[in-house]
N, C-alpha and C. Protein backbone atom coordinates (compact mmCIF):
# COMPACT_ATOMS: atom_id res chain seq x y z
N UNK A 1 55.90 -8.08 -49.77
CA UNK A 1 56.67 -6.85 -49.74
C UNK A 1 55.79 -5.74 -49.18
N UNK A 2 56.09 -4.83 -48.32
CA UNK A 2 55.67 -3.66 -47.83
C UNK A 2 56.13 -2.83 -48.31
N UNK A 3 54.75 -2.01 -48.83
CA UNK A 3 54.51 -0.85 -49.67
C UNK A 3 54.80 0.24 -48.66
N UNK A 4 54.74 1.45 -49.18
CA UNK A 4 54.88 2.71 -49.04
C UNK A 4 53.94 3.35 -47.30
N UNK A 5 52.90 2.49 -47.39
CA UNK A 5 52.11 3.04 -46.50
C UNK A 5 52.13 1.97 -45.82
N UNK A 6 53.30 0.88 -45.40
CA UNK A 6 53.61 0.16 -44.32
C UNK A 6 52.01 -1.38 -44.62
N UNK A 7 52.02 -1.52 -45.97
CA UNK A 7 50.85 -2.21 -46.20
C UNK A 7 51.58 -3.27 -46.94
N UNK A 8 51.06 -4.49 -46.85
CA UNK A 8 52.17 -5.42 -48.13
C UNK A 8 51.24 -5.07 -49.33
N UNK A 9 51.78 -5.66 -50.16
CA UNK A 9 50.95 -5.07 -51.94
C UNK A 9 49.95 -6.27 -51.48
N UNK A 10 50.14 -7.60 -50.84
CA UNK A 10 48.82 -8.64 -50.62
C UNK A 10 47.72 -8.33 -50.29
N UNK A 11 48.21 -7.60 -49.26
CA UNK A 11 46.81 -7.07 -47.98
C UNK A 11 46.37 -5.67 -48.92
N UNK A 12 46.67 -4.74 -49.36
CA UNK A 12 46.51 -3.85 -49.80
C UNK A 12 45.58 -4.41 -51.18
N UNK A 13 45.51 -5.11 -51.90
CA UNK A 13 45.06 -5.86 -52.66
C UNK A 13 43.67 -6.13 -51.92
N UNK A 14 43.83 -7.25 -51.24
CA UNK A 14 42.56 -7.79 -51.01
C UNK A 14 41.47 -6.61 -50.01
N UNK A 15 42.31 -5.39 -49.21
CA UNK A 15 41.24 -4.37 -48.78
C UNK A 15 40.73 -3.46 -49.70
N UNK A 16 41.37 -3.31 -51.16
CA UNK A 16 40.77 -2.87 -52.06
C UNK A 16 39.52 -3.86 -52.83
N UNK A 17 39.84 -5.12 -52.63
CA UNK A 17 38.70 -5.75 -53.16
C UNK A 17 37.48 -5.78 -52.02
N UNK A 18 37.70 -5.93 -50.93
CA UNK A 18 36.82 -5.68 -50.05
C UNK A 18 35.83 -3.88 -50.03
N UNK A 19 36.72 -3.94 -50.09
CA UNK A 19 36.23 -2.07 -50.31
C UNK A 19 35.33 -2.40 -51.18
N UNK A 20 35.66 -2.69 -52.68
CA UNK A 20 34.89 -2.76 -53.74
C UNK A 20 33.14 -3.29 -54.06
N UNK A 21 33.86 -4.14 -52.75
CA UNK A 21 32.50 -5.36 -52.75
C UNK A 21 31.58 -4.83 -51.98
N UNK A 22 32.24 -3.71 -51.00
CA UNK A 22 31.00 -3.25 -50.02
C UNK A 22 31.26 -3.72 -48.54
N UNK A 23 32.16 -4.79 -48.85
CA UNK A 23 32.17 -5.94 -47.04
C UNK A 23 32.57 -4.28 -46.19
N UNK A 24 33.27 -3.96 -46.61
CA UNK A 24 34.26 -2.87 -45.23
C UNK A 24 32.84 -1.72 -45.04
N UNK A 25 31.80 -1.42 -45.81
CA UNK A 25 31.01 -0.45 -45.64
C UNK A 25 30.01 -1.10 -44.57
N UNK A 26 30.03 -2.54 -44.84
CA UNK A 26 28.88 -2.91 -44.49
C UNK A 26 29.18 -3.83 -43.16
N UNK A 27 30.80 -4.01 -42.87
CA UNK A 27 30.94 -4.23 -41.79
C UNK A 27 31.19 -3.10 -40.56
N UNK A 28 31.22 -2.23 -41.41
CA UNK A 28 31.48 -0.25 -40.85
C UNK A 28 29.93 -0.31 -40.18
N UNK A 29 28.63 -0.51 -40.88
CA UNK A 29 27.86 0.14 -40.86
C UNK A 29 26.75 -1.37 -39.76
N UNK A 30 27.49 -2.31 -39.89
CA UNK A 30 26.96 -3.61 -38.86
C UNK A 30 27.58 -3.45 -37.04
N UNK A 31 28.88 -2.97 -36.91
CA UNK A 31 29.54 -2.30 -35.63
C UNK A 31 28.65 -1.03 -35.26
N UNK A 32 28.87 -0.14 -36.03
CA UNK A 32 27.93 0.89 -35.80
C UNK A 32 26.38 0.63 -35.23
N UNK A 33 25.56 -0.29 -36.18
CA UNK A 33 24.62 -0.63 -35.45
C UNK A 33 24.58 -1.12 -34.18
N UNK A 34 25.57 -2.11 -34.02
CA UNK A 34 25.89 -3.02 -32.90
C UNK A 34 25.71 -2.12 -31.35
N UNK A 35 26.60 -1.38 -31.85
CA UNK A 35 27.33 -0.73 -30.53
C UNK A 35 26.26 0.49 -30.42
N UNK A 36 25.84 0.60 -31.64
CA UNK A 36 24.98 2.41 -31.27
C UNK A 36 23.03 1.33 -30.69
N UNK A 37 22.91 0.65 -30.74
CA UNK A 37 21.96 -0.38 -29.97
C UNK A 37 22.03 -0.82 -28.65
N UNK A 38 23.80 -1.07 -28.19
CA UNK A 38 23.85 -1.13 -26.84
C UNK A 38 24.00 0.11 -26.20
N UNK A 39 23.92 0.99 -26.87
CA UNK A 39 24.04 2.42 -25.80
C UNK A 39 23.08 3.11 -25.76
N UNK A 40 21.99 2.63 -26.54
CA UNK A 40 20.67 3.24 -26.48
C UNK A 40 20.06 2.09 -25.25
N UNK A 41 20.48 1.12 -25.17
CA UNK A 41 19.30 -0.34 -24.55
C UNK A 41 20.41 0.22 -23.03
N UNK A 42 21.66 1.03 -23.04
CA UNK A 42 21.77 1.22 -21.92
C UNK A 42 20.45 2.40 -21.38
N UNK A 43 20.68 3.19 -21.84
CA UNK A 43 20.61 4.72 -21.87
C UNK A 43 18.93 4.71 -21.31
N UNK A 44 18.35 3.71 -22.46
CA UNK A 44 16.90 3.51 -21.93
C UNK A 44 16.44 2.98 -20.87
N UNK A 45 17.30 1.77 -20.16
CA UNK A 45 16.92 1.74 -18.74
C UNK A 45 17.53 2.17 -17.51
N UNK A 46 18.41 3.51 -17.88
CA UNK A 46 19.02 3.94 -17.09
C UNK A 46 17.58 5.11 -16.96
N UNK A 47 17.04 5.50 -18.21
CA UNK A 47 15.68 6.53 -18.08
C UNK A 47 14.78 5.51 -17.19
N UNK A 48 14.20 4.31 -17.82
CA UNK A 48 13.64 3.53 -17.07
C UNK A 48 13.91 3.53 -15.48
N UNK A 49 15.33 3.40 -14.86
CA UNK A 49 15.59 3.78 -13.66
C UNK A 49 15.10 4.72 -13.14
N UNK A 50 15.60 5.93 -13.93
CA UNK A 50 15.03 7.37 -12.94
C UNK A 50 13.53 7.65 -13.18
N UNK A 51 12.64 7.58 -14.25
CA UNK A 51 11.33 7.65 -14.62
C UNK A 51 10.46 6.93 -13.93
N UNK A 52 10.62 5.46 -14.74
CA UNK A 52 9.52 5.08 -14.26
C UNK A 52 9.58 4.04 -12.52
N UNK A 53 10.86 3.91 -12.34
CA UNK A 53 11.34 3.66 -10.71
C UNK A 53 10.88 4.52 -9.72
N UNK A 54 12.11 5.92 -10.20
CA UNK A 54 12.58 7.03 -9.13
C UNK A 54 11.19 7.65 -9.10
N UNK A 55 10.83 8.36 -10.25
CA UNK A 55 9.69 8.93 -10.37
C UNK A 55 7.95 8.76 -10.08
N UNK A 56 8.22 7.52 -10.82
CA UNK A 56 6.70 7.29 -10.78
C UNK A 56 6.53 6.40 -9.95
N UNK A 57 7.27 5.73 -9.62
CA UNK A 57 7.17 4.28 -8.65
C UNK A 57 5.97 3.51 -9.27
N UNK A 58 6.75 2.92 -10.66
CA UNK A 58 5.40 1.66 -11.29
C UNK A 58 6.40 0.45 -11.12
N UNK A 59 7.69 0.17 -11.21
CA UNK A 59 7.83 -1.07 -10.65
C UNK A 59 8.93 -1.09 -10.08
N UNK A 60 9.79 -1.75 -9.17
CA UNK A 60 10.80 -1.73 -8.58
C UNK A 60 11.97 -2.06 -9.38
N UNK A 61 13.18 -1.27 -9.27
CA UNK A 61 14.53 -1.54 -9.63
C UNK A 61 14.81 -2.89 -10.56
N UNK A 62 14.19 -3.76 -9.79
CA UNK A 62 14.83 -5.14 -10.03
C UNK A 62 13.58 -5.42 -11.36
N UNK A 63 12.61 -4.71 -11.25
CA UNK A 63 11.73 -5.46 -12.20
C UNK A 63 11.64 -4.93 -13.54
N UNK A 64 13.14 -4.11 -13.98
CA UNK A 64 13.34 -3.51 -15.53
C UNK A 64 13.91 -4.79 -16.02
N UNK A 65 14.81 -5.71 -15.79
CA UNK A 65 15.33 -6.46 -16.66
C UNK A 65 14.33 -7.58 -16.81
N UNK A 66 13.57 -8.21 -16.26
CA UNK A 66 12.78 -8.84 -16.23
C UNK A 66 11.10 -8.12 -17.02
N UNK A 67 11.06 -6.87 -17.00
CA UNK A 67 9.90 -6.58 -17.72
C UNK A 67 9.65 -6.95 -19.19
N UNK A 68 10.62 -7.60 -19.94
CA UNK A 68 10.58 -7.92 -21.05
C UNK A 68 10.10 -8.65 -21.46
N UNK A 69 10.48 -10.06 -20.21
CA UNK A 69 10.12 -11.52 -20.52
C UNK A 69 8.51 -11.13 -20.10
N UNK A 70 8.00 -10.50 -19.17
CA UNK A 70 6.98 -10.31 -19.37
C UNK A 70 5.82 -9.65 -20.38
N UNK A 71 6.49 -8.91 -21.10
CA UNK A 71 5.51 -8.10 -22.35
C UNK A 71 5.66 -9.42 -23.31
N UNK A 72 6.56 -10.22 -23.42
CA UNK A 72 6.92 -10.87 -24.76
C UNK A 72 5.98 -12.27 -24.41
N UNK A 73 6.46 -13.02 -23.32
CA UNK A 73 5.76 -14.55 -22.56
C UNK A 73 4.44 -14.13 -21.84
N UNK A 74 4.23 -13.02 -21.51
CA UNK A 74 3.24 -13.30 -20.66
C UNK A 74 3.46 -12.79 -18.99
N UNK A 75 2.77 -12.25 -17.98
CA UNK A 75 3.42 -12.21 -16.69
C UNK A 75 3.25 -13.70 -16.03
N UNK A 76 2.59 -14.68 -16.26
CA UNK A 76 2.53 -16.30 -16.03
C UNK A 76 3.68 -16.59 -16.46
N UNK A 77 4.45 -16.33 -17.58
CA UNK A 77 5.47 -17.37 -17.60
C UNK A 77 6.81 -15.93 -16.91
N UNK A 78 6.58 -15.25 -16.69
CA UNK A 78 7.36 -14.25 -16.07
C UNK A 78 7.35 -14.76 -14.99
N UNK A 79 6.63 -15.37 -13.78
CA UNK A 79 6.53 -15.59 -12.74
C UNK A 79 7.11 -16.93 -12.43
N UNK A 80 6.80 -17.82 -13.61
CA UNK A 80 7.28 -19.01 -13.85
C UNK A 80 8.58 -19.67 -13.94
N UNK A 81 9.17 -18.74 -14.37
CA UNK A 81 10.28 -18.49 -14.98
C UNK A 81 11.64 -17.91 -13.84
N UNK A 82 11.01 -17.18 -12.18
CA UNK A 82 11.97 -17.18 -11.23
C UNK A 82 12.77 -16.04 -11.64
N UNK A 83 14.27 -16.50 -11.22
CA UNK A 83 15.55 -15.34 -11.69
C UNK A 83 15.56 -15.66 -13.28
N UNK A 84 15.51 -16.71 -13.99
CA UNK A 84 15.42 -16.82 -15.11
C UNK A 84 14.75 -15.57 -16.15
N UNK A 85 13.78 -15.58 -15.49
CA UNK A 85 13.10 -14.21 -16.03
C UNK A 85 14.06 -13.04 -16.38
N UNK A 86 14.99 -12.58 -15.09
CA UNK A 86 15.59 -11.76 -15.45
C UNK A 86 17.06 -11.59 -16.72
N UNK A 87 17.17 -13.01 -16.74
CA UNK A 87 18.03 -12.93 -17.56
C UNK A 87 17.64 -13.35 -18.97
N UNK A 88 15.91 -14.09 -19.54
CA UNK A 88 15.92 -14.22 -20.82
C UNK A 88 15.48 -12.42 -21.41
N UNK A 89 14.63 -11.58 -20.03
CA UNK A 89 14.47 -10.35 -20.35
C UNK A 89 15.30 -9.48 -20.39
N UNK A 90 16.64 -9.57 -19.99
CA UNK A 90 18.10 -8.60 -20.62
C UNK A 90 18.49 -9.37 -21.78
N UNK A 91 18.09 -11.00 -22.62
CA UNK A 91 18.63 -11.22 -23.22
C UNK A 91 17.85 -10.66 -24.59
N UNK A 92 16.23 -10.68 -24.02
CA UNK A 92 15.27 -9.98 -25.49
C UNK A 92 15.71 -8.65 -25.35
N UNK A 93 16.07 -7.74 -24.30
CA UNK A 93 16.19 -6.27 -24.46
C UNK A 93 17.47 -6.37 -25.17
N UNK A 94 18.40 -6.63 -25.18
CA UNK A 94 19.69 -6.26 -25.82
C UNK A 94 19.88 -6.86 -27.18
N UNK A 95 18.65 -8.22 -27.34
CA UNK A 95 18.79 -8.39 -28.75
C UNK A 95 18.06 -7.69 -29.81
N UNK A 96 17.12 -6.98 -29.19
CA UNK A 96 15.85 -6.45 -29.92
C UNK A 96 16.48 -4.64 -30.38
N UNK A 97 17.62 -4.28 -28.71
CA UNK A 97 18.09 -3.13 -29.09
C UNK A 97 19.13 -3.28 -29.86
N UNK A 98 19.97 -4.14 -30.35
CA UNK A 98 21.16 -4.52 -31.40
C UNK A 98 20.14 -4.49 -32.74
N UNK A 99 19.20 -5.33 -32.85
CA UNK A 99 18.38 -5.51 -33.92
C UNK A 99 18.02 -4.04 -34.11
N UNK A 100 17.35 -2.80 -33.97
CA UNK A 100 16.93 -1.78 -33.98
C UNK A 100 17.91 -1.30 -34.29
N UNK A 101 19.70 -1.05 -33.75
CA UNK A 101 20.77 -0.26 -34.41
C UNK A 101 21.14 -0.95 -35.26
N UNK A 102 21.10 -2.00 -35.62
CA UNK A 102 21.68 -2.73 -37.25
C UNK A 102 20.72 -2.05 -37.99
N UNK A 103 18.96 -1.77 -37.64
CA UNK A 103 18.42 -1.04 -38.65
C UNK A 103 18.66 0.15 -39.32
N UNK A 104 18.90 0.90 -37.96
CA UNK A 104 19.25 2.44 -37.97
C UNK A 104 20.44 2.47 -38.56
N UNK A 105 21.41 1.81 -38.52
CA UNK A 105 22.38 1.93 -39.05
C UNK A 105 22.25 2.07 -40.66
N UNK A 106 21.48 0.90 -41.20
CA UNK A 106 21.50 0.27 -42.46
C UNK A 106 20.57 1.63 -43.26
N UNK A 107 19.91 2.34 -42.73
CA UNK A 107 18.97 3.38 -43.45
C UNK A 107 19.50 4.86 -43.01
N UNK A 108 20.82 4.97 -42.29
CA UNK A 108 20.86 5.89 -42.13
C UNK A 108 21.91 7.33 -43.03
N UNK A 109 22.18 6.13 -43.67
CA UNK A 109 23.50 6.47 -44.86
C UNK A 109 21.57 7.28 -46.07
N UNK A 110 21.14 6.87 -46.34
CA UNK A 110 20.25 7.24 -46.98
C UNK A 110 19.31 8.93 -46.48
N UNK A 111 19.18 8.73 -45.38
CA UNK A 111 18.67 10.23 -44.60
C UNK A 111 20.01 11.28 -44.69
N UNK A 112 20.83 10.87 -44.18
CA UNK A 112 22.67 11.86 -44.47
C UNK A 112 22.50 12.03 -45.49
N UNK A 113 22.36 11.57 -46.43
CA UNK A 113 23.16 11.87 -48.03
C UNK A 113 21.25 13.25 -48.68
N UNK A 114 20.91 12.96 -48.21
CA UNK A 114 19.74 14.17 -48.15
C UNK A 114 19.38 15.51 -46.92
N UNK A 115 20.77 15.38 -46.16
CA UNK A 115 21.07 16.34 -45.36
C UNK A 115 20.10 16.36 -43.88
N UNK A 116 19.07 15.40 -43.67
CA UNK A 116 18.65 15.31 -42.39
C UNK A 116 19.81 14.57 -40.97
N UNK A 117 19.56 15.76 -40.46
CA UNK A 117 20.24 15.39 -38.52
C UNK A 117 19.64 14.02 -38.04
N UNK A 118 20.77 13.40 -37.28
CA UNK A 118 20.24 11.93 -37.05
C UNK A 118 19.05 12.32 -35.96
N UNK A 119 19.54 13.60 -34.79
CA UNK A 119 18.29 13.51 -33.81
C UNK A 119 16.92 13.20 -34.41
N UNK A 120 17.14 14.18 -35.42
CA UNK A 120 15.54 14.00 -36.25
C UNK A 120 14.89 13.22 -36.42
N UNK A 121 16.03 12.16 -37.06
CA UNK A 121 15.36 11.44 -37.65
C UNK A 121 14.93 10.13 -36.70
N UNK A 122 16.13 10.31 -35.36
CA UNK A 122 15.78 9.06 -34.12
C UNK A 122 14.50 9.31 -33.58
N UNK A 123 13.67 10.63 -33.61
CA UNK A 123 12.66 11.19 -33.11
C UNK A 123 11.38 10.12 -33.77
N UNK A 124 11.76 10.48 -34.92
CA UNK A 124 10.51 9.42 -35.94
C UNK A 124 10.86 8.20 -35.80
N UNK A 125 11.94 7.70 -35.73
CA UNK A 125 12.33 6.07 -35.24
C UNK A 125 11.91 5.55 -33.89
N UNK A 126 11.82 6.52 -33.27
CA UNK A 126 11.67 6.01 -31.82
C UNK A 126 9.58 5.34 -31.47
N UNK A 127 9.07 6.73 -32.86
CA UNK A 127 7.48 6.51 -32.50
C UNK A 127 7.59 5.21 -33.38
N UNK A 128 8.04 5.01 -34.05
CA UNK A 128 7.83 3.86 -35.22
C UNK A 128 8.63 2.67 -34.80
N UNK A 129 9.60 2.41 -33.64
CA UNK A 129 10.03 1.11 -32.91
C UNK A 129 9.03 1.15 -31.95
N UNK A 130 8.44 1.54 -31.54
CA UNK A 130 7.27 1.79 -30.17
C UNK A 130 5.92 0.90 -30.67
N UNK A 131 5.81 1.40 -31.92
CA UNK A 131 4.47 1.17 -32.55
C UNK A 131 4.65 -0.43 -33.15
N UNK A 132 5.90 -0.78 -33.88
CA UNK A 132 6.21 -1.90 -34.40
C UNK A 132 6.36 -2.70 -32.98
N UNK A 133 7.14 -2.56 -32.14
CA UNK A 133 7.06 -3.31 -30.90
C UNK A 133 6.09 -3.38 -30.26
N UNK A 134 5.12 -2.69 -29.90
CA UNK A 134 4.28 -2.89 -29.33
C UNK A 134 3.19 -3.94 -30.11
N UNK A 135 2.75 -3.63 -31.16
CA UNK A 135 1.80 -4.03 -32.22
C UNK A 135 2.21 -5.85 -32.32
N UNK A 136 3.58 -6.08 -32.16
CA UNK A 136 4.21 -7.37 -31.90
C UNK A 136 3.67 -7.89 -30.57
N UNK A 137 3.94 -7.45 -29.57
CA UNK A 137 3.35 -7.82 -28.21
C UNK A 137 2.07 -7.85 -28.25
N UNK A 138 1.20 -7.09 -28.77
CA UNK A 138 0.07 -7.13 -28.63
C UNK A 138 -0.44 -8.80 -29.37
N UNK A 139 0.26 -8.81 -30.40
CA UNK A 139 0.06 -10.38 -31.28
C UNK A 139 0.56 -11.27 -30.60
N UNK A 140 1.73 -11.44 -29.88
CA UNK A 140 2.19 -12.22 -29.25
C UNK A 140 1.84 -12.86 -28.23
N UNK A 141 0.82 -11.93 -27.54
CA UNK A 141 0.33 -12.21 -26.29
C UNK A 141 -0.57 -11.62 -25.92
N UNK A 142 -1.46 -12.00 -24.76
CA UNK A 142 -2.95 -11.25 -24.63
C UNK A 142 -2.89 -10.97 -23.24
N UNK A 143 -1.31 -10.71 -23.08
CA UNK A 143 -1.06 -10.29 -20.90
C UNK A 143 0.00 -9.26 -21.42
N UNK A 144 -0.59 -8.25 -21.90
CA UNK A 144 -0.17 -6.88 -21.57
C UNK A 144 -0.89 -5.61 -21.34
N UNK A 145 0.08 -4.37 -20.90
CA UNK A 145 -1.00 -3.40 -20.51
C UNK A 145 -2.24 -2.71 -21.78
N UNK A 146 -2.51 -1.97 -21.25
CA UNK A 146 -3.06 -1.28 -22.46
C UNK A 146 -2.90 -0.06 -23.15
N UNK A 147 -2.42 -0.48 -24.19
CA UNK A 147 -1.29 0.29 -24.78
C UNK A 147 -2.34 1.51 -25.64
N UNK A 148 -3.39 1.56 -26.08
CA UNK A 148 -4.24 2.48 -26.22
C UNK A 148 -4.47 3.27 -25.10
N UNK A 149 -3.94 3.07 -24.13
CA UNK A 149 -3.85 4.18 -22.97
C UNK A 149 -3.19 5.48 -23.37
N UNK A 150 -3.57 6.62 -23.36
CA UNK A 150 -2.69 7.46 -23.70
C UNK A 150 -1.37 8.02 -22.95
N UNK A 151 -1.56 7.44 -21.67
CA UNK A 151 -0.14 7.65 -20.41
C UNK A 151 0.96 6.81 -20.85
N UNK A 152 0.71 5.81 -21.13
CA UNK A 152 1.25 4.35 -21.85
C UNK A 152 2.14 4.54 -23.26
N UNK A 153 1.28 5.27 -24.02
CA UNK A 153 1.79 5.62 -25.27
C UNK A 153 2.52 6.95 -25.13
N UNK A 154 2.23 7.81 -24.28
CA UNK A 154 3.24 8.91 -23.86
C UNK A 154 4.59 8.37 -23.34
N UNK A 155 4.53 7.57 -22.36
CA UNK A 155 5.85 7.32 -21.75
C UNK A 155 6.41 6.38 -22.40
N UNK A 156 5.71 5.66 -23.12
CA UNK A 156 7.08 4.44 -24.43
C UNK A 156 7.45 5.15 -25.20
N UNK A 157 6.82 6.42 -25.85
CA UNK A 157 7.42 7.19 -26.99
C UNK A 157 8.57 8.08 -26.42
N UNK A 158 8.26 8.61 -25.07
CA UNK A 158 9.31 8.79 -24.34
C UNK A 158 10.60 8.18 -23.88
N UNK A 159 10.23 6.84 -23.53
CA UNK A 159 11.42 5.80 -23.25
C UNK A 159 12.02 5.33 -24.44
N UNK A 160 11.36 5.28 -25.14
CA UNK A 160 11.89 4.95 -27.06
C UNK A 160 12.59 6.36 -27.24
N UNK A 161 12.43 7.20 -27.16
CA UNK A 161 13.03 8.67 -27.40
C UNK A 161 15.05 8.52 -26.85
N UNK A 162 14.23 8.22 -25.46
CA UNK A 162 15.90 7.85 -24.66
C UNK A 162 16.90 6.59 -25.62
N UNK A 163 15.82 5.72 -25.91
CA UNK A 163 16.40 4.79 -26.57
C UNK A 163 17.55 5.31 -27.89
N UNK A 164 16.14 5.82 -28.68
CA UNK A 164 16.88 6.28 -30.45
C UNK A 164 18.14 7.12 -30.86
N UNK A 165 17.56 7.80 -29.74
CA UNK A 165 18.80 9.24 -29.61
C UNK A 165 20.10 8.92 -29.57
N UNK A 166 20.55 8.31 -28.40
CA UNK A 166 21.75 8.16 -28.17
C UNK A 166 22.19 7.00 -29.56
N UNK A 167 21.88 6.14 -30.17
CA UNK A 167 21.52 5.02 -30.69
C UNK A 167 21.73 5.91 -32.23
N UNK A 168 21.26 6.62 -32.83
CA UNK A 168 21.31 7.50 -33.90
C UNK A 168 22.81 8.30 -33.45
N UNK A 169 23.03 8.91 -32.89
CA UNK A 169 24.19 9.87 -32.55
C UNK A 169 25.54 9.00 -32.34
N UNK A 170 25.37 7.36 -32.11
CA UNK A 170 26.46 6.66 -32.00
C UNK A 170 26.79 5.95 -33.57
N UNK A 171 25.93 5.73 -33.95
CA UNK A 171 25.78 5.76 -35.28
C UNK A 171 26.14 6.52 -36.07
N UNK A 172 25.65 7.60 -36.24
CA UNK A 172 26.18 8.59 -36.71
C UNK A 172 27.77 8.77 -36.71
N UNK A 173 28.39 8.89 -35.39
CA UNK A 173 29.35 9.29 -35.27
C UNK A 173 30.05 8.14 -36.03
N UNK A 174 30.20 6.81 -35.45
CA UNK A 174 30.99 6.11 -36.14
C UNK A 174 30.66 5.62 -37.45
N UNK A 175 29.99 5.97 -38.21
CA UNK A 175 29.52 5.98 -39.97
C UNK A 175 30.43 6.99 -40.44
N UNK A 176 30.77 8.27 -39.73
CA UNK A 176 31.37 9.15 -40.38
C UNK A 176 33.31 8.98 -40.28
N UNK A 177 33.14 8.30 -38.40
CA UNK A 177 34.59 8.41 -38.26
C UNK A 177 35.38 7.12 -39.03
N UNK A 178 34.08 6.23 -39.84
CA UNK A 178 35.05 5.38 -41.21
C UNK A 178 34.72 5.49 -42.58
N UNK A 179 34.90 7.19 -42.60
CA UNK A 179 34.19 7.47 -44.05
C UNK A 179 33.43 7.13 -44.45
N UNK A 180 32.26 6.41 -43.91
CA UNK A 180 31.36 5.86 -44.71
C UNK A 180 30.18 6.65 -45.21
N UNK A 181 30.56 6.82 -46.75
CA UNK A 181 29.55 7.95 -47.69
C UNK A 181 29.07 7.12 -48.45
């Protein structure tokens, strides 16, 4: 039977038990990550494009999607690896940036409810995915740049910046546009 608000009393039932349990907050707050991760992992190599392409000319167009497989394998198995390269390195960038907005997502209900702005707080996320990622590569492998460089650590905190921002603000938005308090 359909209730009042075009709901049957069944379904209305079981989204109140869902509610209860948390699933609808926490599938609210798993989309949110999702999606506020792919618009930062856009956003960042669209900066990557104009920065470190247009600008600085450190590697060519073609060699952002593929720079991944190289920080993570090595530039030997980057080389090894052909067009392949380019596609297991859009497959670590977009999983690593989904992984990063499921985080942001999951801690960000906690910074709101104490009145800090997400920019803010993507600002400190961005030095602290930089530092955790990097500190990983560095263990992972012994063919990367040198990240104690201070140019190096300027422009990832920068490119992480492009990253968090948009990534926090998509978040944000859709945490709020499903009530989620």
């Amino acid at each position: 039977m359909v209730g009042k608000f075009g709901v049957s009393e069944g379904d209305l039932d079981r989204r109140l038990r869902l509610a209860e349990s948390g699933a609808l907050e926490r599938g609210a707050m798993l989309r949110a990550g999702v999606i506020g991760g792919l618009v930062g992992a856009v956003v960042i190599w669209i900066y990557e494009a104009l920065v470190w392409v247009g600008a600085q000319h450190l590697m060519p167009l073609a060699g952002i999607p593929r720079n991944a497989t190289g920080l993570v394998f090595g530039k030997d198995v980057q080389a090894s690896l052909g067009i392949w390269a380019y596609i297991v390195g859009t497959g670590i960038h977009f999983f690593f940036a989904i992984a990063w907005g499921v985080l942001f997502a999951a801690i960000w209900p906690y910074f709101r409810r104490r009145g800090y702005e997400a920019t803010l707080v993507a600002l400190f996320y961005a030095v602290f995915a930089w530092i955790v990622m990097h500190a990983a590569i560095m263990i992972a492998s012994d063919n990367h740049p040198d990240y104690f460089d201070p140019a190096l650590i300027i422009g990832g905190f920068m490119s992480h910046i492009f990253f968090t921002v948009p990534l926090a603000l998509t978040v944000k938005r859709m945490m709020e546009e499903r009530h989620y308090r």
